[in-house]
PDB file of N, CA and C in Angstrom:
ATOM      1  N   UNK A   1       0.821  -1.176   0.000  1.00  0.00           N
ATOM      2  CA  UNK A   1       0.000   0.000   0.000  1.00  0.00           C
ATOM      3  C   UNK A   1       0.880   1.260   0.000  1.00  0.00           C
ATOM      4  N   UNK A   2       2.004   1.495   0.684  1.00  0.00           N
ATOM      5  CA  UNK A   2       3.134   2.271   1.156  1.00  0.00           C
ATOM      6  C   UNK A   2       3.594   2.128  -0.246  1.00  0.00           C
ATOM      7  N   UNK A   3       4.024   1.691  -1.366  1.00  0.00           N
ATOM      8  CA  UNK A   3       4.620   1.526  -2.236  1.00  0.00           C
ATOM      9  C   UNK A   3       3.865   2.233  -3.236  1.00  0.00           C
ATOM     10  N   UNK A   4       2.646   2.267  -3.603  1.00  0.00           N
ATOM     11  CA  UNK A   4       1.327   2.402  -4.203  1.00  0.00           C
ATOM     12  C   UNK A   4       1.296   4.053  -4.391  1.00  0.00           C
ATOM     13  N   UNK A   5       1.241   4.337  -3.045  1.00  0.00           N
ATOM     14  CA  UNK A   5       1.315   5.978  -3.110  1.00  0.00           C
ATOM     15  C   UNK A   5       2.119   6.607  -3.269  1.00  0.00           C
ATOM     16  N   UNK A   6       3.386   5.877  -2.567  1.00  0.00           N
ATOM     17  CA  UNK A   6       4.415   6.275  -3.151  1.00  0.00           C
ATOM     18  C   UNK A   6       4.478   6.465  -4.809  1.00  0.00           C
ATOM     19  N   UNK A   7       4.293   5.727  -5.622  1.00  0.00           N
ATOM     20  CA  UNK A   7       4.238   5.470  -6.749  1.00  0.00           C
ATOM     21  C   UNK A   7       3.296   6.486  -7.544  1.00  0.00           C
ATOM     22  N   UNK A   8       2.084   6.944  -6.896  1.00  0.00           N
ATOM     23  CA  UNK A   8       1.035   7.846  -6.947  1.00  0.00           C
ATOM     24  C   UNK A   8       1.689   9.034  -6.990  1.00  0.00           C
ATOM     25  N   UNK A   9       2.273   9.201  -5.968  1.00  0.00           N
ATOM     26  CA  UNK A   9       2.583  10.526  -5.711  1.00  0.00           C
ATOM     27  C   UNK A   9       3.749  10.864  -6.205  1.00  0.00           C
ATOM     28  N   UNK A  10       5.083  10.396  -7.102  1.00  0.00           N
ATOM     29  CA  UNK A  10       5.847  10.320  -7.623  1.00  0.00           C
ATOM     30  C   UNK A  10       5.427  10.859  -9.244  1.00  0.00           C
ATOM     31  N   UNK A  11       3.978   9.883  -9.622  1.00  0.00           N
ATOM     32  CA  UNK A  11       3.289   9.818 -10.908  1.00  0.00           C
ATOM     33  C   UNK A  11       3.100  11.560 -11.278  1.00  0.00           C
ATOM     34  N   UNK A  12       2.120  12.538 -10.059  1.00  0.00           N
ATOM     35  CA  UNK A  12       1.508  13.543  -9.871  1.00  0.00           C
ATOM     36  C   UNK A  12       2.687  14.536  -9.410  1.00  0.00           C
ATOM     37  N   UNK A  13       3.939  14.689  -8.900  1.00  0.00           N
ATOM     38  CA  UNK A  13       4.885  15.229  -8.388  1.00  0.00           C
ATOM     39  C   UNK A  13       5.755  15.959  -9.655  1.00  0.00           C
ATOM     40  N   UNK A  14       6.473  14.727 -10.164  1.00  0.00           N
ATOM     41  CA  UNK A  14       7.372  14.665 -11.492  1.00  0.00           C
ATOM     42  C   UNK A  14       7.113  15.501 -12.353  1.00  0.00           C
ATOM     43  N   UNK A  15       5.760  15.547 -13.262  1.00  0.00           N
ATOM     44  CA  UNK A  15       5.585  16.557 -14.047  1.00  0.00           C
ATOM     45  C   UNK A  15       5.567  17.973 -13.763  1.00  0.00           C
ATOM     46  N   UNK A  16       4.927  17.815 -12.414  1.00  0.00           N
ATOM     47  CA  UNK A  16       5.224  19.372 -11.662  1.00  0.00           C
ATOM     48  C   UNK A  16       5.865  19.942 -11.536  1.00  0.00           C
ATOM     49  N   UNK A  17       7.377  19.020 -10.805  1.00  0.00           N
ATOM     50  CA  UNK A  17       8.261  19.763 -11.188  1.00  0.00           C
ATOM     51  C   UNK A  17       9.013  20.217 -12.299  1.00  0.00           C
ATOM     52  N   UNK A  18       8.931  19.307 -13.021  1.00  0.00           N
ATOM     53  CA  UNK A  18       9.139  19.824 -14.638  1.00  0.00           C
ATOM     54  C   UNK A  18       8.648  21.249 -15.159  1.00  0.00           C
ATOM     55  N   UNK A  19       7.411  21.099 -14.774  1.00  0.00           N
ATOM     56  CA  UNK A  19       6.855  22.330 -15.290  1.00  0.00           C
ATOM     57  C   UNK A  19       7.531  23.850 -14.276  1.00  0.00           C
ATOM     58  N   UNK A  20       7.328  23.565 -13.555  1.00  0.00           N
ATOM     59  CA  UNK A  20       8.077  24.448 -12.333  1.00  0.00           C
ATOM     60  C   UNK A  20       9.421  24.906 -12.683  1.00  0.00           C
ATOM     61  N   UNK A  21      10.119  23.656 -13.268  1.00  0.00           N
ATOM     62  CA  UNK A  21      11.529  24.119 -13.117  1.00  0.00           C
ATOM     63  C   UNK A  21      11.869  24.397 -14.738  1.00  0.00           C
ATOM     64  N   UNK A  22      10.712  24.576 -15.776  1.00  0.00           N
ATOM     65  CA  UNK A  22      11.166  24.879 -16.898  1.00  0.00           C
ATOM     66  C   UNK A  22      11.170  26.220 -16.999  1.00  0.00           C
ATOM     67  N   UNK A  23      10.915  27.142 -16.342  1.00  0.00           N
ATOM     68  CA  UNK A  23      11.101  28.970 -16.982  1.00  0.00           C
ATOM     69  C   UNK A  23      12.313  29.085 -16.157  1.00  0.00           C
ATOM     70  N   UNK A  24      13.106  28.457 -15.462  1.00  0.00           N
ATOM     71  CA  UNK A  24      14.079  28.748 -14.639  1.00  0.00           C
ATOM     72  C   UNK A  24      15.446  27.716 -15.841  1.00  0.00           C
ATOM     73  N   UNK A  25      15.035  26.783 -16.325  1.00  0.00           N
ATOM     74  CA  UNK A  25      15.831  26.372 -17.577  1.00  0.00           C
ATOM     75  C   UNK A  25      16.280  27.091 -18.719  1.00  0.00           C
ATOM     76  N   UNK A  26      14.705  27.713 -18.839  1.00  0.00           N
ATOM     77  CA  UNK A  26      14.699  28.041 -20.196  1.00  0.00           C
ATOM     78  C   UNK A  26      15.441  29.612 -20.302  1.00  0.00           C
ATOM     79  N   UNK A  27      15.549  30.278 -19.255  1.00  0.00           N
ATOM     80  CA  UNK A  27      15.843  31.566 -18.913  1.00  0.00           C
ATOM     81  C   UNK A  27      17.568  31.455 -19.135  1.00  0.00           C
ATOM     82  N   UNK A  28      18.328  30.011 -18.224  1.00  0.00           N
ATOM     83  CA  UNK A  28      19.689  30.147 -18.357  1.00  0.00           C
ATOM     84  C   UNK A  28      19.789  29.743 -19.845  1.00  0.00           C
ATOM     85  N   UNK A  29      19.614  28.739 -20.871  1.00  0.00           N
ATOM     86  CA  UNK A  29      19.474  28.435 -21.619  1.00  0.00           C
ATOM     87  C   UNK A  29      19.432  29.740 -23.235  1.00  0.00           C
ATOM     88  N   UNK A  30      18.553  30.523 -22.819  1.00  0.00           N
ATOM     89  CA  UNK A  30      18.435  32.154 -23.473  1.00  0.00           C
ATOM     90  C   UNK A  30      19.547  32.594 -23.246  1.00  0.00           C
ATOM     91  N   UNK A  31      20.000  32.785 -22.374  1.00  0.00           N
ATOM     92  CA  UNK A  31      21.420  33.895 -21.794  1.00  0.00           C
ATOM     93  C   UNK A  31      22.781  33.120 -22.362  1.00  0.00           C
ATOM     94  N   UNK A  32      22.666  31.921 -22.934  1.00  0.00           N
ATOM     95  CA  UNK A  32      23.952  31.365 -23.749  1.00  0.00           C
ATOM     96  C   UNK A  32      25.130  31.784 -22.956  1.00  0.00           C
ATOM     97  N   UNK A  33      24.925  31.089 -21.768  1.00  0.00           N
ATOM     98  CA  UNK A  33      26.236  31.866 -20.697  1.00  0.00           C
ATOM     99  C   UNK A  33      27.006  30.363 -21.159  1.00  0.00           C
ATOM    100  N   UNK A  34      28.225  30.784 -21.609  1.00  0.00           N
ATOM    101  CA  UNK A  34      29.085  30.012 -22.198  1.00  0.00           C
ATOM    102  C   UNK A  34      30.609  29.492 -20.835  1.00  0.00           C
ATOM    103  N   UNK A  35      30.183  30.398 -20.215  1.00  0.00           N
ATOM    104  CA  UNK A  35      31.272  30.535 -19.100  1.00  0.00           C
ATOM    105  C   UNK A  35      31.943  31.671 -18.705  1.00  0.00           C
ATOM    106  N   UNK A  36      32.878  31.962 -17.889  1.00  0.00           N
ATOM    107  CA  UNK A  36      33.402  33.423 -17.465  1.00  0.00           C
ATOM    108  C   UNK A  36      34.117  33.790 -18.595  1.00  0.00           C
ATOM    109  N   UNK A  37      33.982  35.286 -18.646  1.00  0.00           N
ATOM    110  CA  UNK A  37      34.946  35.170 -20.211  1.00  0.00           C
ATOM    111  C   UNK A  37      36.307  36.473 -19.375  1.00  0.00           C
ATOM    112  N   UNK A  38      37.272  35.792 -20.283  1.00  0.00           N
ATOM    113  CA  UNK A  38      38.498  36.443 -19.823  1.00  0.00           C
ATOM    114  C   UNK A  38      38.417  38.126 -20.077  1.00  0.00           C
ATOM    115  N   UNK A  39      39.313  38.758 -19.012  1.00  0.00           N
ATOM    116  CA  UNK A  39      39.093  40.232 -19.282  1.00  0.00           C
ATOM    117  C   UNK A  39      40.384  40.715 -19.431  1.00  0.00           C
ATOM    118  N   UNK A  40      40.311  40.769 -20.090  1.00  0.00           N
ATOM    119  CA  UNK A  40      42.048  42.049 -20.656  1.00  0.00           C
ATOM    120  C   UNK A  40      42.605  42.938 -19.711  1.00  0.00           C
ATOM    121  N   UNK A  41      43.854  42.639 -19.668  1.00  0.00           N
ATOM    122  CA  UNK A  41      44.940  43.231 -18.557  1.00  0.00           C
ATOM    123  C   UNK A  41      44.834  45.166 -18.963  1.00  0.00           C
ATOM    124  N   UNK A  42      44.904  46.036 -17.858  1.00  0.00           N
ATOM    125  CA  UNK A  42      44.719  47.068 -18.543  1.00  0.00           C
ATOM    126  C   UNK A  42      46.011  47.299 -19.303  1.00  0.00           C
ATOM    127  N   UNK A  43      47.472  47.354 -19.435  1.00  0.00           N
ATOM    128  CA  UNK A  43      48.062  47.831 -20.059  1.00  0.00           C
ATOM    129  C   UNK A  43      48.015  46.556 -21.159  1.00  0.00           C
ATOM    130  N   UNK A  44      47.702  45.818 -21.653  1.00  0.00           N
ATOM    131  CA  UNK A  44      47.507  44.587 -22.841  1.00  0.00           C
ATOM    132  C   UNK A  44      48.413  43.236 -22.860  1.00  0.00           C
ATOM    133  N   UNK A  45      49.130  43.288 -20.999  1.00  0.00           N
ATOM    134  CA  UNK A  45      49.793  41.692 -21.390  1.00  0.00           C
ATOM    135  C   UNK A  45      49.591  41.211 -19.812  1.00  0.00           C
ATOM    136  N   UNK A  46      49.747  40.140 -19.536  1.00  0.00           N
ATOM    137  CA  UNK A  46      50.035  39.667 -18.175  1.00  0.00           C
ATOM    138  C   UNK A  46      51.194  40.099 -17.657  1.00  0.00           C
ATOM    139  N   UNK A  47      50.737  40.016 -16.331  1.00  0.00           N
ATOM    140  CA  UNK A  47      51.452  40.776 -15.082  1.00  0.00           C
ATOM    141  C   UNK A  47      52.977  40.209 -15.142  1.00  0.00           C
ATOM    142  N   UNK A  48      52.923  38.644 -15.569  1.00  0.00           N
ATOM    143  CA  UNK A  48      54.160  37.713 -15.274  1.00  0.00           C
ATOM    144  C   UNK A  48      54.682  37.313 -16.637  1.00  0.00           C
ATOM    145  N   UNK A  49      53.705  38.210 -17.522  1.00  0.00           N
ATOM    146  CA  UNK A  49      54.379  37.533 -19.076  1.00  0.00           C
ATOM    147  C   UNK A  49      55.862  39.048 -19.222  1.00  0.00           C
ATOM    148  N   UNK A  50      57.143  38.590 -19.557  1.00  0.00           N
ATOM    149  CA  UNK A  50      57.995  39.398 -19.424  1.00  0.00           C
ATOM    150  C   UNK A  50      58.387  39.650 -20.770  1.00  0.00           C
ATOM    151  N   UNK A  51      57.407  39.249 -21.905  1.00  0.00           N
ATOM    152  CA  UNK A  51      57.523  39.768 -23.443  1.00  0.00           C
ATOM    153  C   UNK A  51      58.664  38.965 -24.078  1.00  0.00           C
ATOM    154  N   UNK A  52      59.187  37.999 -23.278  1.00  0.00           N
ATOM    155  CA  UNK A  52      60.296  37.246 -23.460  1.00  0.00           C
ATOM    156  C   UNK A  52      59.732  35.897 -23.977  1.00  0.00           C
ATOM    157  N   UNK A  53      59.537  35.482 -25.057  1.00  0.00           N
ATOM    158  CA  UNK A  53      59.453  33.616 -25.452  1.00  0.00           C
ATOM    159  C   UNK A  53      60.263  32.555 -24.646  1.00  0.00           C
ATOM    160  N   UNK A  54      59.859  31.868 -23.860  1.00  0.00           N
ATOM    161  CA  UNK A  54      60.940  30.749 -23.267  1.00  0.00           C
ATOM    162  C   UNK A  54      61.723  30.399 -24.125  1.00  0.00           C
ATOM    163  N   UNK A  55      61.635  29.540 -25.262  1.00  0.00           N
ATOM    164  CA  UNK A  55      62.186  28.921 -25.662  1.00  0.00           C
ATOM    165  C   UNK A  55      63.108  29.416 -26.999  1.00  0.00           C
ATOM    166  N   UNK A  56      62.626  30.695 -26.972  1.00  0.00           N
ATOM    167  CA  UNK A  56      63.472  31.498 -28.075  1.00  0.00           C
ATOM    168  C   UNK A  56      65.135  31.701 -27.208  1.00  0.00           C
ATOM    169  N   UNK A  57      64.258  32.325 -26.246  1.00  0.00           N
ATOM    170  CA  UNK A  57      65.997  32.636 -25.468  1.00  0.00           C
ATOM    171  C   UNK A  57      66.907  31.825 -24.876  1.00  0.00           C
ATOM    172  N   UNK A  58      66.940  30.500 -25.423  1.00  0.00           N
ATOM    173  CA  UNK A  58      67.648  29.712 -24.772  1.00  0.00           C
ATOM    174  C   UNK A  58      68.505  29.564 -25.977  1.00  0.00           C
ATOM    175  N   UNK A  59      69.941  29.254 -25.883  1.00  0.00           N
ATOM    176  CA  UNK A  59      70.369  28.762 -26.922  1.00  0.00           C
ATOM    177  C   UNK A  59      70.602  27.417 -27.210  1.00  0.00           C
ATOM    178  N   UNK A  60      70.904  27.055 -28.353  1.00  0.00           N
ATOM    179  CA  UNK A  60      71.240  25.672 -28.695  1.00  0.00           C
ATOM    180  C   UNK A  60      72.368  24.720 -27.041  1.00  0.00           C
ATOM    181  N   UNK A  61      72.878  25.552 -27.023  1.00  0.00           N
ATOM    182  CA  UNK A  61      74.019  25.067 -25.934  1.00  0.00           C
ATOM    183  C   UNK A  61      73.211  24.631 -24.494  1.00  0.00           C
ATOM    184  N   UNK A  62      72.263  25.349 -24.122  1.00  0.00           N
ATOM    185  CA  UNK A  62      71.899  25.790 -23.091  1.00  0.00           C
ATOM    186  C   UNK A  62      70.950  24.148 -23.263  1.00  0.00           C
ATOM    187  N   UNK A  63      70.302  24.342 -24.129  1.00  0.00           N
ATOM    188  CA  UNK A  63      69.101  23.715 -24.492  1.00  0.00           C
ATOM    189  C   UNK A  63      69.809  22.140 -24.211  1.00  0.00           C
ATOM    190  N   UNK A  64      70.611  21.471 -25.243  1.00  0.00           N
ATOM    191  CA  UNK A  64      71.342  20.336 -25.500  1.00  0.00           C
ATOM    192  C   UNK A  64      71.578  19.868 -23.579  1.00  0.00           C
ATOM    193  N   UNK A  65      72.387  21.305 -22.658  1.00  0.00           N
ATOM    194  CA  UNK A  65      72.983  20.768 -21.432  1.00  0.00           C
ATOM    195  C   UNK A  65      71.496  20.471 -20.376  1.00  0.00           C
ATOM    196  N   UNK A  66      70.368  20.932 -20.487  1.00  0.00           N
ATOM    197  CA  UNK A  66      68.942  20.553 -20.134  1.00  0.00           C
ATOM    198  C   UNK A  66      68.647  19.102 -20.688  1.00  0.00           C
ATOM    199  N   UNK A  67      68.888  18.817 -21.793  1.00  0.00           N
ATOM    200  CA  UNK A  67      68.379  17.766 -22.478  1.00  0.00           C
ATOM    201  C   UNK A  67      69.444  16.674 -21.761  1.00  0.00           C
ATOM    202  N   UNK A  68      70.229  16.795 -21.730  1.00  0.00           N
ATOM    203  CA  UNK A  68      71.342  15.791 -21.068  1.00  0.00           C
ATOM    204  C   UNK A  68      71.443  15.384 -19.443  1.00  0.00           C
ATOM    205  N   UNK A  69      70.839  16.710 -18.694  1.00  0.00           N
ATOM    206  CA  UNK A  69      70.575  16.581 -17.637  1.00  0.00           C
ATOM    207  C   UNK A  69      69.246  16.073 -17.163  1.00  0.00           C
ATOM    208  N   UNK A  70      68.338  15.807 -18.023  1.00  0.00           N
ATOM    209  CA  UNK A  70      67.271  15.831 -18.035  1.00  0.00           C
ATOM    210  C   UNK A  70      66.938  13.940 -18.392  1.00  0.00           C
ATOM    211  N   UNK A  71      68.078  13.437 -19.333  1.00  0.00           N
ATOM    212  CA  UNK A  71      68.321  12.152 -19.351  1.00  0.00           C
ATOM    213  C   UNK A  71      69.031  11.750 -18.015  1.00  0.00           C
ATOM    214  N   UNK A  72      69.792  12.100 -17.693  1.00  0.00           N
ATOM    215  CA  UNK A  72      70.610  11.691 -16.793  1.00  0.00           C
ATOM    216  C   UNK A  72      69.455  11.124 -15.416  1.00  0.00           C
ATOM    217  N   UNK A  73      68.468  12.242 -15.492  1.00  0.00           N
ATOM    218  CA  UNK A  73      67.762  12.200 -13.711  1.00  0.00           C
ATOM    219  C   UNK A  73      66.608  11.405 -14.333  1.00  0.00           C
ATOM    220  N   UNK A  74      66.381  11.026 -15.482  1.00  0.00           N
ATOM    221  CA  UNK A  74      65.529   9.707 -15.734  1.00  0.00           C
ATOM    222  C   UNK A  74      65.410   8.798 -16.049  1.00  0.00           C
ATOM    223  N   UNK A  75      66.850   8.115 -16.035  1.00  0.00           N
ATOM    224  CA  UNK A  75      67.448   7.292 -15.571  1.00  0.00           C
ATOM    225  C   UNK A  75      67.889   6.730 -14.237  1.00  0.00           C
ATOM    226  N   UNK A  76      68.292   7.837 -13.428  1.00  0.00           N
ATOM    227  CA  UNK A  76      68.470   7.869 -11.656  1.00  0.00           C
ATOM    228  C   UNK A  76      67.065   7.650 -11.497  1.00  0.00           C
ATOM    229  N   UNK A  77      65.844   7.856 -11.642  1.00  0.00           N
ATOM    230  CA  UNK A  77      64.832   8.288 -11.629  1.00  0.00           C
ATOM    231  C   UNK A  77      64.182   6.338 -11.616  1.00  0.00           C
ATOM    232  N   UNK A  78      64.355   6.302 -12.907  1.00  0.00           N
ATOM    233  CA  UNK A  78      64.185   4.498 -13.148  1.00  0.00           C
ATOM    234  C   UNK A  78      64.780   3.668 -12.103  1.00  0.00           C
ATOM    235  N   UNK A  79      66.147   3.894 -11.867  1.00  0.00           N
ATOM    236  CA  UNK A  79      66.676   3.232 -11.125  1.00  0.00           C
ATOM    237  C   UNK A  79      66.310   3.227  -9.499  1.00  0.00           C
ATOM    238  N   UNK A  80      66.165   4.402  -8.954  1.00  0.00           N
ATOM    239  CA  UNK A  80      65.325   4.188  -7.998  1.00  0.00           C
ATOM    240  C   UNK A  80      64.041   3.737  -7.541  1.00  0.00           C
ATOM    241  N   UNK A  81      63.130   3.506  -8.874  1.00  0.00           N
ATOM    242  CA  UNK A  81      61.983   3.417  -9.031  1.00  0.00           C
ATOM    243  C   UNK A  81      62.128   1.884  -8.856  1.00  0.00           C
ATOM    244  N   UNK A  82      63.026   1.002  -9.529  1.00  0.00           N
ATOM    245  CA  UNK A  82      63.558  -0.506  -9.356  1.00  0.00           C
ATOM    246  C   UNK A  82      63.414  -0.859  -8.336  1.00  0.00           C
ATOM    247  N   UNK A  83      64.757  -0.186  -7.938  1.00  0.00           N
ATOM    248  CA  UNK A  83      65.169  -0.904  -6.187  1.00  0.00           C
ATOM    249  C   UNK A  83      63.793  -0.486  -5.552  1.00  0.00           C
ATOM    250  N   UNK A  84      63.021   0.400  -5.760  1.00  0.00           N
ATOM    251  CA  UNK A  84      61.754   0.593  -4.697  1.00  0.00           C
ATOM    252  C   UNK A  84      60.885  -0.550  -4.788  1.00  0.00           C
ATOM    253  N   UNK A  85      60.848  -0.868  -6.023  1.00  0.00           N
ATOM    254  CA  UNK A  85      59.663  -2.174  -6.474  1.00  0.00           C
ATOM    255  C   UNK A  85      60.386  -3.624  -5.593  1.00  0.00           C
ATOM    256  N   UNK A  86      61.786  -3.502  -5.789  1.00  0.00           N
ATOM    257  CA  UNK A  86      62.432  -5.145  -5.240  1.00  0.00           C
ATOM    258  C   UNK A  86      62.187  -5.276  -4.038  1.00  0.00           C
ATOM    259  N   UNK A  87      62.345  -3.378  -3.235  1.00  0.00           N
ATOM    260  CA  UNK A  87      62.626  -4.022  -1.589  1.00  0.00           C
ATOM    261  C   UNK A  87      60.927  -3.850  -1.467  1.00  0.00           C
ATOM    262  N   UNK A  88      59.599  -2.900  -2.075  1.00  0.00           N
ATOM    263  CA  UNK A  88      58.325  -3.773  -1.737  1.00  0.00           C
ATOM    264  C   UNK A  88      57.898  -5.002  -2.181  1.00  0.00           C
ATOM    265  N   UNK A  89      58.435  -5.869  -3.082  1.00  0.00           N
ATOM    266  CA  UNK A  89      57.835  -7.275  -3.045  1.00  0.00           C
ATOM    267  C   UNK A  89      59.092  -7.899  -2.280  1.00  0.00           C
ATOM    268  N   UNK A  90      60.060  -7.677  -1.430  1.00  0.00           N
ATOM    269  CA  UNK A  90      60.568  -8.472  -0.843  1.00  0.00           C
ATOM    270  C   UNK A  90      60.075  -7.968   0.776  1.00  0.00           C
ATOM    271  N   UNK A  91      59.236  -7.097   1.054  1.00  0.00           N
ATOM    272  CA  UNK A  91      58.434  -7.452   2.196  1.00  0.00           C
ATOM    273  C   UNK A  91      57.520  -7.690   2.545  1.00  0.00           C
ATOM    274  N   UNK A  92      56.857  -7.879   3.625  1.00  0.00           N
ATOM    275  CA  UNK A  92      55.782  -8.750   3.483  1.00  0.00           C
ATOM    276  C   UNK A  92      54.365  -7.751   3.094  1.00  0.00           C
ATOM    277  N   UNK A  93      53.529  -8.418   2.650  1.00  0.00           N
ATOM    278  CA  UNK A  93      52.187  -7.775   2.634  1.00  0.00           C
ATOM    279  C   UNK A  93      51.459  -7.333   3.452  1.00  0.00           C
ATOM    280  N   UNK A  94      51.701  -8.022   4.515  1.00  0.00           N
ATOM    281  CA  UNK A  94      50.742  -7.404   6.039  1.00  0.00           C
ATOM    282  C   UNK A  94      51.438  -6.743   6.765  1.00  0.00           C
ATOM    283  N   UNK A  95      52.645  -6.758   6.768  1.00  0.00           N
ATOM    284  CA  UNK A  95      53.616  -5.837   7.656  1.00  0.00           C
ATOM    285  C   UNK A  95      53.554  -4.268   6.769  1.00  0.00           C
ATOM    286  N   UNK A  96      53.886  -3.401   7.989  1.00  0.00           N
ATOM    287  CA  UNK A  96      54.108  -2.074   7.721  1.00  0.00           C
ATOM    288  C   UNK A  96      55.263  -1.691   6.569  1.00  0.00           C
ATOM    289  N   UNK A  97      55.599  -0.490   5.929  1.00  0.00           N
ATOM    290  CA  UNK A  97      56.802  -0.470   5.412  1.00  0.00           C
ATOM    291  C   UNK A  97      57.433   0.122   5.998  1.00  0.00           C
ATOM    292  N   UNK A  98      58.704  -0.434   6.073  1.00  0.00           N
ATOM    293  CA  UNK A  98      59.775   0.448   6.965  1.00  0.00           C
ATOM    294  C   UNK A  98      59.578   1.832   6.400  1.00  0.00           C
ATOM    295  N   UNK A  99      60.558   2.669   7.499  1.00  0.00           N
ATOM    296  CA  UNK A  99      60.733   3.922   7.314  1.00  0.00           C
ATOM    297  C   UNK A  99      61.568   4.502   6.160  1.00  0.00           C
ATOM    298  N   UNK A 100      62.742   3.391   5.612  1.00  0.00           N
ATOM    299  CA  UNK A 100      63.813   3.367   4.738  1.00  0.00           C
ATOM    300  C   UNK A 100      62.789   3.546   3.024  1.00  0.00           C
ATOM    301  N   UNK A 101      61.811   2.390   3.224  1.00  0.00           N
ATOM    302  CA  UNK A 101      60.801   2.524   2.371  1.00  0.00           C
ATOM    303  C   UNK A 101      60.312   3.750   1.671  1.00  0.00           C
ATOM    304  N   UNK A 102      59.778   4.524   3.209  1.00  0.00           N
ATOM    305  CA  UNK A 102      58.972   5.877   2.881  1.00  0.00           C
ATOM    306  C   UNK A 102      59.982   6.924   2.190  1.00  0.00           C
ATOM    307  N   UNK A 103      61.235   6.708   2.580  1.00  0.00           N
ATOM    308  CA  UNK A 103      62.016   7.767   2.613  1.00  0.00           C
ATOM    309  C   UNK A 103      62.601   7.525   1.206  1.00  0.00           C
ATOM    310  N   UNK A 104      62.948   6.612   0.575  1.00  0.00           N
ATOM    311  CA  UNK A 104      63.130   6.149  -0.855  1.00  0.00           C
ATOM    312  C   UNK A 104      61.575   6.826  -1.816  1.00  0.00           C
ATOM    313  N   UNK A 105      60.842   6.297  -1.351  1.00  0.00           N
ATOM    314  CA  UNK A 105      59.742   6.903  -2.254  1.00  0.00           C
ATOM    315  C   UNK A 105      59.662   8.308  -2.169  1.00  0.00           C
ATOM    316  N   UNK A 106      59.887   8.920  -1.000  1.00  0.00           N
ATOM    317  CA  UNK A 106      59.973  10.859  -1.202  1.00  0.00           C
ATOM    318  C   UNK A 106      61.107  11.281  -1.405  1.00  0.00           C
ATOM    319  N   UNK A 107      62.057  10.401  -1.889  1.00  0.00           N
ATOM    320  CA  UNK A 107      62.699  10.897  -2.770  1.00  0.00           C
ATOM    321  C   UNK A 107      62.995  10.858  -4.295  1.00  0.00           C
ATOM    322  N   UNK A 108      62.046   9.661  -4.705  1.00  0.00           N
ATOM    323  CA  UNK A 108      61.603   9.628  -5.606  1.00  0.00           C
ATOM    324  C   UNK A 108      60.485  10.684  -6.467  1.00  0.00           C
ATOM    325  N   UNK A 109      59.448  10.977  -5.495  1.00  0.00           N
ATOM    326  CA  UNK A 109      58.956  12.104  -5.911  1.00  0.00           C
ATOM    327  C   UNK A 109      59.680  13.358  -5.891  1.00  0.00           C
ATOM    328  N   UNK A 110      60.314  13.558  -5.229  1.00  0.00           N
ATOM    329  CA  UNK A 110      61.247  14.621  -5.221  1.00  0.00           C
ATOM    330  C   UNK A 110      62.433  15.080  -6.774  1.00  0.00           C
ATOM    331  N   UNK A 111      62.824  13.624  -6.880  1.00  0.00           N
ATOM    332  CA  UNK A 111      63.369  13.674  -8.642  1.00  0.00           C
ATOM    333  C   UNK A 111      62.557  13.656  -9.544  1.00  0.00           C
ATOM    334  N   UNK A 112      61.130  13.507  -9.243  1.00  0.00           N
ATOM    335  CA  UNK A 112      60.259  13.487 -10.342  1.00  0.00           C
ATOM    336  C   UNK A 112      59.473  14.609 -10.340  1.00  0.00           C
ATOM    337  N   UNK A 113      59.595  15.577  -9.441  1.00  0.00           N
ATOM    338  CA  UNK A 113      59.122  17.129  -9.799  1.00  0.00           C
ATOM    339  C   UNK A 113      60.178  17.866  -9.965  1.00  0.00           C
ATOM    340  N   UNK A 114      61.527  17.474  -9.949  1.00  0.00           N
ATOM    341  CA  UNK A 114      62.621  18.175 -10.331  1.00  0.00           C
ATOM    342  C   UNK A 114      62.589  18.198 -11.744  1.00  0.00           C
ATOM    343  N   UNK A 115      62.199  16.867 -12.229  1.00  0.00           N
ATOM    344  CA  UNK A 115      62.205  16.518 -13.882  1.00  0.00           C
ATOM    345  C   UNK A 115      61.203  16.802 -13.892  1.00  0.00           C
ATOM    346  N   UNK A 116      60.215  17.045 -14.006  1.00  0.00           N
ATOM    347  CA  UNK A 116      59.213  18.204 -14.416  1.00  0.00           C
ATOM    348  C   UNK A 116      59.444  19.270 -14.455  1.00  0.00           C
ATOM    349  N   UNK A 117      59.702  20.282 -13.469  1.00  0.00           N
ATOM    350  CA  UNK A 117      60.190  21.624 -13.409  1.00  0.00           C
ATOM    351  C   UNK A 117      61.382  21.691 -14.783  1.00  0.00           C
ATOM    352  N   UNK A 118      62.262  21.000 -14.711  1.00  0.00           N
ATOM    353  CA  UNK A 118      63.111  20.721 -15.563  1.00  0.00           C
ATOM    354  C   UNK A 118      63.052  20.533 -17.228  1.00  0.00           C
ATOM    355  N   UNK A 119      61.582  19.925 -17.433  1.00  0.00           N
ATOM    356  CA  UNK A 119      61.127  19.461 -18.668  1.00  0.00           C
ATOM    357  C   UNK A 119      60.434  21.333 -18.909  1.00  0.00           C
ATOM    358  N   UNK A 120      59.965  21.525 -18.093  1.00  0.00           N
ATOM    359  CA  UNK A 120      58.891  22.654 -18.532  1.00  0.00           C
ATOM    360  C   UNK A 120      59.974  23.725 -18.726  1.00  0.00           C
ATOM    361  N   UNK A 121      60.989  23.732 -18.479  1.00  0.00           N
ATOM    362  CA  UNK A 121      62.161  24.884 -18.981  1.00  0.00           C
ATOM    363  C   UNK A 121      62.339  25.568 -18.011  1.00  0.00           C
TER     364      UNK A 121
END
């Protein structure tokens, strides 16, 4: 019986609100609000843009000793990532990880936002 009216009153509810909530649809819907739209710096550039291209001003030299350093720490990078994998499947599953553990892995993240920062110039 509890189910029934429920069902009743779900039947008689639903369209209502439909109808209710369509001039409040149809209103955002009109206004084609697309999202916030960007507003122009008053003098015409960003505060932090320094009119300078990254990658123009670097030279070939500069560029090549990034690229080399940049292999180098992702490789160190791999290699730590190894030994991290050997010493977690060589302990146990229900035991805690040592502290040696934790401290290998934040330093792993630590070379891996260096090589990011690094990649992005």
């Amino acid at each position: 019986m509890l189910y029934q009216r429920r069902g009743m009153l779900m039947t008689f509810v639903g369209p209502f609100g439909l109808l209710a909530a369509e001039p409040l649809l149809s209103t955002l819907l009109a206004q084609g609000r697309t999202g916030p739209q960007a507003r122009p710096y008053p003098n015409g550039r960003k505060p932090d843009d320094l009119g300078v291209d990254e990658n123009s001003s670097l030279d070939p030299q500069l560029k090549r000793a990034n690229q080399i350093e940049l292999r180098k720490d992702v490789s160190k990078l791999f290699e730590m990532a190894s030994e991290l994998k050997e010493q977690v499947e060589k302990t146990d599953a229900s035991a805690t990880l040592s502290l040696s553990l934790v401290k290998k892995a934040e330093q792993i993240e630590k070379l891996a936002k260096q090589i990011k920062q690094l990649a992005k110039g």
